[in-house]
Protein backbone atom coordinates (compact mmCIF):
# COMPACT_ATOMS: atom_id res chain seq x y z
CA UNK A 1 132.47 40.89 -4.40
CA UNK A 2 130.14 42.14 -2.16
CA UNK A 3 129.41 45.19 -4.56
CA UNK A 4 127.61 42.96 -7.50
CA UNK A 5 124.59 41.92 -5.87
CA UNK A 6 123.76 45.54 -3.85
CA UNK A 7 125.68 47.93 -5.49
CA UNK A 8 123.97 46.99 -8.78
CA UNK A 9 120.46 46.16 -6.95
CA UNK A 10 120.54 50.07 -5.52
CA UNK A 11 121.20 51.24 -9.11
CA UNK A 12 118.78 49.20 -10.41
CA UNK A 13 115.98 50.29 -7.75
CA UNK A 14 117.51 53.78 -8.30
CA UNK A 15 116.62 53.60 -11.75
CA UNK A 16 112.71 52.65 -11.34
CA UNK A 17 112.33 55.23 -8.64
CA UNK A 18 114.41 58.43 -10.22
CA UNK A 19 112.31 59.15 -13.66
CA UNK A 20 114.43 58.61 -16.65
CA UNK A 21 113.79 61.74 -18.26
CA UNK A 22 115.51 65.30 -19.04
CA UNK A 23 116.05 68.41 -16.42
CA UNK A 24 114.16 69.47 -19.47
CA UNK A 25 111.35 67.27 -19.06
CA UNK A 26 111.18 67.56 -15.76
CA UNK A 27 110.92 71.42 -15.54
CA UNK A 28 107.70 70.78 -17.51
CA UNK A 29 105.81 69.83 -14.34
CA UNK A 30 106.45 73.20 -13.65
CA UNK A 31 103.91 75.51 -15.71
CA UNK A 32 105.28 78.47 -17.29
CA UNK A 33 104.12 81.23 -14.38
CA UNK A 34 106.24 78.61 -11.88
CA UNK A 35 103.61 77.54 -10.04
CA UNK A 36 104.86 74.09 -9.16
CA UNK A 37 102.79 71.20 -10.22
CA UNK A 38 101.59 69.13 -7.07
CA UNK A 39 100.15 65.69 -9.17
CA UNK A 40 103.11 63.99 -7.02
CA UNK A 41 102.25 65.23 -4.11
CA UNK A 42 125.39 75.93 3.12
CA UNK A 43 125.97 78.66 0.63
CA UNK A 44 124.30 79.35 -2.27
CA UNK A 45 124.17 82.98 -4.48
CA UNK A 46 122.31 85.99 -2.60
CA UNK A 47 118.40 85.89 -3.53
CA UNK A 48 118.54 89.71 -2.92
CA UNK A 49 116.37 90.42 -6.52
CA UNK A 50 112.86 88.42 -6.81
CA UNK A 51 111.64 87.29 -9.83
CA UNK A 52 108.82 88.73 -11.89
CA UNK A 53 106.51 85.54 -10.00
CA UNK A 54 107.81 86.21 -7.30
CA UNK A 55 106.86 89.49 -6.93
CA UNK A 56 103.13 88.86 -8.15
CA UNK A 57 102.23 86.43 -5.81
CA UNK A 58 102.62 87.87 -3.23
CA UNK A 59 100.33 90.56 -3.32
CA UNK A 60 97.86 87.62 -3.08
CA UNK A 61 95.42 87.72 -0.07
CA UNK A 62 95.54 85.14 2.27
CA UNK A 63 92.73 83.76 3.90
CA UNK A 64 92.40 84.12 7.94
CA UNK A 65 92.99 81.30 9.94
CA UNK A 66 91.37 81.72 13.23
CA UNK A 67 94.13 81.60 15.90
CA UNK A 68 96.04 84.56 17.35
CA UNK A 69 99.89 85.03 17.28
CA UNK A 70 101.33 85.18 20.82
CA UNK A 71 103.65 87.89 21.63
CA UNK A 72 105.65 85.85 23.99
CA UNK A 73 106.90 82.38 23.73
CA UNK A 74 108.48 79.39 26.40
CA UNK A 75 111.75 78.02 25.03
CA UNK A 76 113.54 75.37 26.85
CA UNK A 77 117.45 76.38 26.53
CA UNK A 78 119.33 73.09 25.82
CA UNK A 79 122.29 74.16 27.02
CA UNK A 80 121.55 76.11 29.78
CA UNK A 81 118.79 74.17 31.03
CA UNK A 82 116.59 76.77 31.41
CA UNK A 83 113.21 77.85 30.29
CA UNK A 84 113.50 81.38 28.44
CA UNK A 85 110.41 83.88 27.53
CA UNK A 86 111.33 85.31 24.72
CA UNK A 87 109.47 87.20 21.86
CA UNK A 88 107.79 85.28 19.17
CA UNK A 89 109.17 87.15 16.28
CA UNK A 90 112.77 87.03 17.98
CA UNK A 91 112.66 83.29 18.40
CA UNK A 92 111.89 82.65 14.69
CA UNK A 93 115.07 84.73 13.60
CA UNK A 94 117.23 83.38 15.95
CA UNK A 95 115.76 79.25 14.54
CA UNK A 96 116.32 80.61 10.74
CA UNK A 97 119.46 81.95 11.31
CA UNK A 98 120.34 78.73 13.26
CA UNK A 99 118.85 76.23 10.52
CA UNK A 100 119.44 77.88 7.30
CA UNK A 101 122.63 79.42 5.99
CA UNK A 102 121.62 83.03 5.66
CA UNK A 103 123.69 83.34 2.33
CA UNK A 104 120.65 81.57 0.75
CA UNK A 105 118.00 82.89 -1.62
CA UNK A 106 115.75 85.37 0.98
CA UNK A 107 112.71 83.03 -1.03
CA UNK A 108 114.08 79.95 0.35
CA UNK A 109 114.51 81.78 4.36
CA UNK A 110 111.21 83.03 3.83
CA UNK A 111 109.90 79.08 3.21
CA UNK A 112 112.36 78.22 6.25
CA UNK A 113 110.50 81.47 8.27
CA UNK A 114 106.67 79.95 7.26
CA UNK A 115 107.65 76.22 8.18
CA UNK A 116 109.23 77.25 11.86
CA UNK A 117 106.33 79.53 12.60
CA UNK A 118 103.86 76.64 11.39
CA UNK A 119 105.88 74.09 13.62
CA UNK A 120 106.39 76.58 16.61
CA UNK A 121 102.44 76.43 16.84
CA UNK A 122 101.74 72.91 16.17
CA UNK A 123 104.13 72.45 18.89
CA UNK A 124 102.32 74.69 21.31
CA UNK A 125 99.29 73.22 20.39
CA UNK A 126 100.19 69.52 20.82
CA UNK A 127 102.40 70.54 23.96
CA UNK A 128 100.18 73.37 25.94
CA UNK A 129 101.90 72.40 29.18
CA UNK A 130 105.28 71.27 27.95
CA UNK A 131 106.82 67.99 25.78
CA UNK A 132 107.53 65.15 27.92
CA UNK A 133 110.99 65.62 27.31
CA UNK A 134 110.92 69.26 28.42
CA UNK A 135 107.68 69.69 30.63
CA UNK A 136 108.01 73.23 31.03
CA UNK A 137 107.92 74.73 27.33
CA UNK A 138 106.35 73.28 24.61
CA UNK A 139 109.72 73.61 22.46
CA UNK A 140 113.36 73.38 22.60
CA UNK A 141 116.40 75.09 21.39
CA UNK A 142 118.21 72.34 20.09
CA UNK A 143 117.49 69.32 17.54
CA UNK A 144 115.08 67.49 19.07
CA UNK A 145 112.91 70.16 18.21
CA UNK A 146 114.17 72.92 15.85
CA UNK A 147 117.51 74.98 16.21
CA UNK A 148 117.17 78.32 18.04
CA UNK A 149 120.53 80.62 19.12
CA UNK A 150 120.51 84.00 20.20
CA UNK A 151 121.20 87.16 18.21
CA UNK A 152 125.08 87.28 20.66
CA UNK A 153 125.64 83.60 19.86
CA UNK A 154 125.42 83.85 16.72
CA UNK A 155 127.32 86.64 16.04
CA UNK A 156 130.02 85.03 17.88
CA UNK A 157 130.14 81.62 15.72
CA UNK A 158 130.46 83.36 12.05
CA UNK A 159 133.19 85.92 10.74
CA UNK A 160 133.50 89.01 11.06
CA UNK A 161 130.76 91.15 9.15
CA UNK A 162 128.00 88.44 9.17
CA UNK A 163 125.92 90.62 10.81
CA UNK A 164 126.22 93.59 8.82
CA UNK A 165 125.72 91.50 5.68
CA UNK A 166 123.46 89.30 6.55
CA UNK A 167 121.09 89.92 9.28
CA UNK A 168 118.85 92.67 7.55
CA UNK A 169 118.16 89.94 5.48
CA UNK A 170 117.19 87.29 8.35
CA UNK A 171 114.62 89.90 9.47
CA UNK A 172 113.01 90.88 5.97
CA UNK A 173 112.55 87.13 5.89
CA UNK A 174 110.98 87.12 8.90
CA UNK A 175 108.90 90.42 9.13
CA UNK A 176 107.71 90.14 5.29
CA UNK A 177 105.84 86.81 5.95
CA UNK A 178 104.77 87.96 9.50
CA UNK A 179 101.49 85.49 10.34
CA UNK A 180 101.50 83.26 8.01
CA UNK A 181 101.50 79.35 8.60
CA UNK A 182 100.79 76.36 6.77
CA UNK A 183 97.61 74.46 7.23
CA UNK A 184 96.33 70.63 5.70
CA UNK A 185 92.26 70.63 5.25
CA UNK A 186 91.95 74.01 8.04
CA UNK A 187 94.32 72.38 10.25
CA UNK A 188 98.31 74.02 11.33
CA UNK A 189 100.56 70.41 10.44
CA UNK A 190 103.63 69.36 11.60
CA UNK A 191 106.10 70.50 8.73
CA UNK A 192 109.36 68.27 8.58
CA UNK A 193 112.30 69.33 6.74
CA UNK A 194 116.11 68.22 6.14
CA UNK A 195 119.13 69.54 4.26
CA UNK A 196 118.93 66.98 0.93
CA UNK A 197 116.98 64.46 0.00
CA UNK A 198 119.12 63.50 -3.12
CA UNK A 199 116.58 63.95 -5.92
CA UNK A 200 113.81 63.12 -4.33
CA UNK A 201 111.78 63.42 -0.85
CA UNK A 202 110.04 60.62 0.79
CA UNK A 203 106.47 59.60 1.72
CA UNK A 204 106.29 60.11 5.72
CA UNK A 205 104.97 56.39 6.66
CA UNK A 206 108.70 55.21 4.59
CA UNK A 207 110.55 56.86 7.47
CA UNK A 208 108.57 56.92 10.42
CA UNK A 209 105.26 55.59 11.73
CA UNK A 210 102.38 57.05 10.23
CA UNK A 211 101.29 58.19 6.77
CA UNK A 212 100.91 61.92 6.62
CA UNK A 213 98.73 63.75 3.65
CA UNK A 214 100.59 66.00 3.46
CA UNK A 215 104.45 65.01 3.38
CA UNK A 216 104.18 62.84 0.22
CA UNK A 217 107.17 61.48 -1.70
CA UNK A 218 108.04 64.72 -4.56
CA UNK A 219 110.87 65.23 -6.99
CA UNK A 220 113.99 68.00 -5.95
CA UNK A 221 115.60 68.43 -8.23
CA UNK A 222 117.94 71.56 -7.96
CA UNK A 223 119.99 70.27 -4.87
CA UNK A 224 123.47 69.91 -6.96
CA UNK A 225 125.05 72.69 -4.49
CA UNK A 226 124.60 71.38 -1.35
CA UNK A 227 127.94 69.81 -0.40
CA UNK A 228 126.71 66.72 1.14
CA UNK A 229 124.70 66.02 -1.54
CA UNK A 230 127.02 62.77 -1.91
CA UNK A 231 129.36 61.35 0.97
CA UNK A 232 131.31 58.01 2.11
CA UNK A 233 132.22 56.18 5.09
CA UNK A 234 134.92 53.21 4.61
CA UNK A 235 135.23 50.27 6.83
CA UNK A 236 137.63 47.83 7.21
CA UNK A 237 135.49 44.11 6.65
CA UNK A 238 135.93 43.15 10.04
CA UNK A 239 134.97 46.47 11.54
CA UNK A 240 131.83 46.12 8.99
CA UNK A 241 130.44 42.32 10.36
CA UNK A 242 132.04 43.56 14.35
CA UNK A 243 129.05 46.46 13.90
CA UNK A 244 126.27 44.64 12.23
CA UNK A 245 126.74 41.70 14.63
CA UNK A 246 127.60 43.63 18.07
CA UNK A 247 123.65 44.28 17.24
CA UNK A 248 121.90 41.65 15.68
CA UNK A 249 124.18 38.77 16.84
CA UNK A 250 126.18 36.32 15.23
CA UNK A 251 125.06 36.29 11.48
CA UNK A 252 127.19 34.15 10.31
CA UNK A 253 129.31 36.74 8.18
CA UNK A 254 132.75 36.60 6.69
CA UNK A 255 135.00 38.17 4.44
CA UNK A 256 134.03 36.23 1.79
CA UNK A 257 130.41 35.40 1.30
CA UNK A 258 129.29 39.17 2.32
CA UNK A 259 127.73 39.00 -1.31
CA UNK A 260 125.69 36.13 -0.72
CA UNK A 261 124.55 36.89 2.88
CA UNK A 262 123.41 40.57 2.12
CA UNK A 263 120.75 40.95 -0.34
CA UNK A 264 118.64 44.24 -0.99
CA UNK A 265 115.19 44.26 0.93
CA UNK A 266 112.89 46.89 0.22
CA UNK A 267 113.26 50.62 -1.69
CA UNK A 268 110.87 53.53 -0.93
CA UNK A 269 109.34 55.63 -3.42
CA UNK A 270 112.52 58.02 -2.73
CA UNK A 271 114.79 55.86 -3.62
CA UNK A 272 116.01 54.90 -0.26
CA UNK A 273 116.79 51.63 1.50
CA UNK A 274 113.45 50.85 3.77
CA UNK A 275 115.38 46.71 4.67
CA UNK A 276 117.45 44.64 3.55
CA UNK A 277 118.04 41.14 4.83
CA UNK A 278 121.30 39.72 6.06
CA UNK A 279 121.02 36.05 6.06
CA UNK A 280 117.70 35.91 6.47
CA UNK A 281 117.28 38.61 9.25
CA UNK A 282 115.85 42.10 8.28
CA UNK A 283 117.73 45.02 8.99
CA UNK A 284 116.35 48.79 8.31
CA UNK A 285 118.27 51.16 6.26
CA UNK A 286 117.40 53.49 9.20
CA UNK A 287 119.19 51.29 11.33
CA UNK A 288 122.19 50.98 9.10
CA UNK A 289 122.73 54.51 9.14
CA UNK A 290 122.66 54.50 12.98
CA UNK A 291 125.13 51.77 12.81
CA UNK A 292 127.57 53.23 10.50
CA UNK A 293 126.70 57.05 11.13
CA UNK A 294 125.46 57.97 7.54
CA UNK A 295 124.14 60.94 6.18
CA UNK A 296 121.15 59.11 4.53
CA UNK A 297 120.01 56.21 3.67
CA UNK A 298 120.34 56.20 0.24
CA UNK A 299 123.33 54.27 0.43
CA UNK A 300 125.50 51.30 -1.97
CA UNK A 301 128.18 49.22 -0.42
CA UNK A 302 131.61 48.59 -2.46
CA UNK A 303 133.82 45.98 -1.33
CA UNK A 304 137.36 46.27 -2.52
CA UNK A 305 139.77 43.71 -0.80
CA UNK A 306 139.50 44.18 2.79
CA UNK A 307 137.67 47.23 2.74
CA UNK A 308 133.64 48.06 2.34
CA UNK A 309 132.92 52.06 1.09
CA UNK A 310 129.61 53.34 2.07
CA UNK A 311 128.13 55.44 -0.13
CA UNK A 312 125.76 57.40 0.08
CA UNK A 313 123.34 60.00 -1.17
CA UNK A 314 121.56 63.02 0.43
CA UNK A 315 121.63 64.02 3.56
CA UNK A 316 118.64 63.37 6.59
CA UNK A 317 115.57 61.63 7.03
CA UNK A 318 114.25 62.86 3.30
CA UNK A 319 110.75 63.81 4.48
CA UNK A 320 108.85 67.00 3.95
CA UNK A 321 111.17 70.13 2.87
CA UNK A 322 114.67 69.95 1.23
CA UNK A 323 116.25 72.79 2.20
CA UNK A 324 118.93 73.10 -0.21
CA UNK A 325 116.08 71.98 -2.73
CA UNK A 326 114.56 74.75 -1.45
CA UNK A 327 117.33 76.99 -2.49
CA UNK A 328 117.89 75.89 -5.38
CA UNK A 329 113.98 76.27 -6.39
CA UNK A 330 114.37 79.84 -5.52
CA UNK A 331 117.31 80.30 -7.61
CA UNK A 332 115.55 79.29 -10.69
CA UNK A 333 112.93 81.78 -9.90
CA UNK A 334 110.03 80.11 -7.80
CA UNK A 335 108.62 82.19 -4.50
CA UNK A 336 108.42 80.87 -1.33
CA UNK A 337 104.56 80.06 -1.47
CA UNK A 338 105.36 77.94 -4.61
CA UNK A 339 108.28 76.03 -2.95
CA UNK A 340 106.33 75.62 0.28
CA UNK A 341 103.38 73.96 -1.80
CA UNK A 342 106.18 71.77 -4.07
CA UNK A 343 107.33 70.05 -0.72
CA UNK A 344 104.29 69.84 1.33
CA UNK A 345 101.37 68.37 -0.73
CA UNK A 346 97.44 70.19 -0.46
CA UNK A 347 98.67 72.92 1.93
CA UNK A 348 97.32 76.49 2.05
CA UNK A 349 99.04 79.28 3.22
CA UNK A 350 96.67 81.29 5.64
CA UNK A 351 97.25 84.19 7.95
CA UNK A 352 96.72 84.30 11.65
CA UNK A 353 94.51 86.83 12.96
């Protein structure tokens, strides 16, 4: 059965990656004021009340980070295909609103607010005269850069009342952080984020090309709410060898020797499938979860008869923020400086001029 050898292998890596401890324990790498410890480094309850942290911190000065924020942006409108000029502060609600569920902690939109302004900039930075795939704006409104919709749009696409209920909120998030950014040794970074990483984040260079200082492999623990959290796909066996070899060619597959032929590669410090090798050739878990469409790649295959069950854990590429993570950091009473510097390792939080 195809499940003994990589089934139990993913467990097993599981286990040396995930600490065997307590929630207890782990909480202690939090220190008693919640300032999260950085050694390692949609719907959720209304965050309307902040915590006695919360509210101390942030009465802290920030320092001044030497840069000026625009009044007026270039968007390129994905699905109008045209380039929009639209105000700064308007464009982040419309990208939190967009990327966040607004029923979420108002610490955890506030981390969402910080990490969109912080990316807006690097983007316009890197980009001055437009992105290769957009030449005229240095960002996007959809996913290849971060998720913007208008105030009408998405009013439209909720019930009745979100507005009333929720969009107060959206803009307290937005106006009560107004400025600030995240910077890595005086300089605005890129910051990634994703929905759930499944208990823990990953080092940058594990998913894509480079290593990054500052989006280093850390622990999430509080993402039990977010309902993809844990998914599966099921194949039929022929369906499963038809997809791996439409790609890689014939392998040499069947039925019956899947468990001999597939044998677990490498694990990242995230516990999530970097290869693994099918008779010999080396397949990515990226690549798998192209192939089979999966929400991570923290995945286990379980062969029962003539069908394989993908399972997996998390959901998106795992690096930088976990936004239900996120969340659920807020719920247990951090702020959204402390979550910000949990998920993105030797960052400072500076204001622009």
């Amino acid at each position: 059965m195809l499940n003994r050898m990589i089934y139990a292998a993913v467990i097993f890596a599981m286990l040396l990656t995930i600490p065997n401890i307590s929630l207890a324990v782990l909480e202690n790498k939090f220190d008693t004021k919640g300032e999260v410890a950085t050694a390692d480094t949609k719907s959720s309850n209304e965050g309307n009340e902040t915590k006695e942290s919360q509210e101390g911190n942030d009465e802290e000065i920030l320092e001044t980070y030497s840069i000026e924020e625009p009044e007026l942006i270039k968007v390129y409108n994905v699905k109008t295909n045209d380039v929009m000029v639209i105000d700064f502060e308007d464009y982040l609600k419309g990208v939190v609103a967009s990327e966040m569920p607004a029923e979420f902690n108002i610490e955890a939109l506030k981390a969402q607010v910080i990490t969109a302004r912080t990316y807006l900039l690097y983007r316009m930075k890197k980009y001055p005269e437009g992105q290769p795939e957009h030449t005229d704006a240095p960002i996007c409104s959809g996913t290849h850069c971060q998720v913007w919709t208008s105030k009408e749009d998405l009013i439209a696409s909720h019930d009745d009342g979100w507005y009333d209920a929720y969009w107060g909120k959206i803009e307290e998030s937005v106006n009560s952080t107004r400025g600030q950014i995240l910077t890595y040794e005086g300089k605005i970074i890129e910051p990634l984020f994703h929905s759930a990483s499944g208990g823990r984040t990953e080092n940058s260079e594990d998913v894509f090309s480079a290593s990054v200082p500052y989006l280093r492999s850390v622990e999430s623990p509080y993402e039990s709410e977010a309902p993809k959290l844990h998914a599966s796909v099921k194949v039929t066996v022929s369906d499963f060898i038809n997809k791996i070899e439409s790609v890689y060619g014939d392998l040499g597959l069947t039925k019956d020797n899947l468990d001999d032929m597939i044998v677990l590669g490498e694990v990242s410090e995230g516990g999530k499938i970097k290869t693994l090798l099918v008779n010999g050739a080396e397949i990515t878990g990226r690549e798998m979860r192209s192939i089979f469409g999966l929400n991570s790649t923290n995945f286990s295959f379980i062969q029962t008869g003539n069908e394989i069950e993908i399972v997996t854990t998390g959901y998106g590429h795992g690096v930088g923020m976990s936004q239900w993570g996120a969340d659920g950091m807020a719920e247990e009473g951090y702020n959204y400086k402390e979550i910000l510097k949990h998920y993105y390792t030797g960052v400072e939080i500076v204001s622009m001029k």
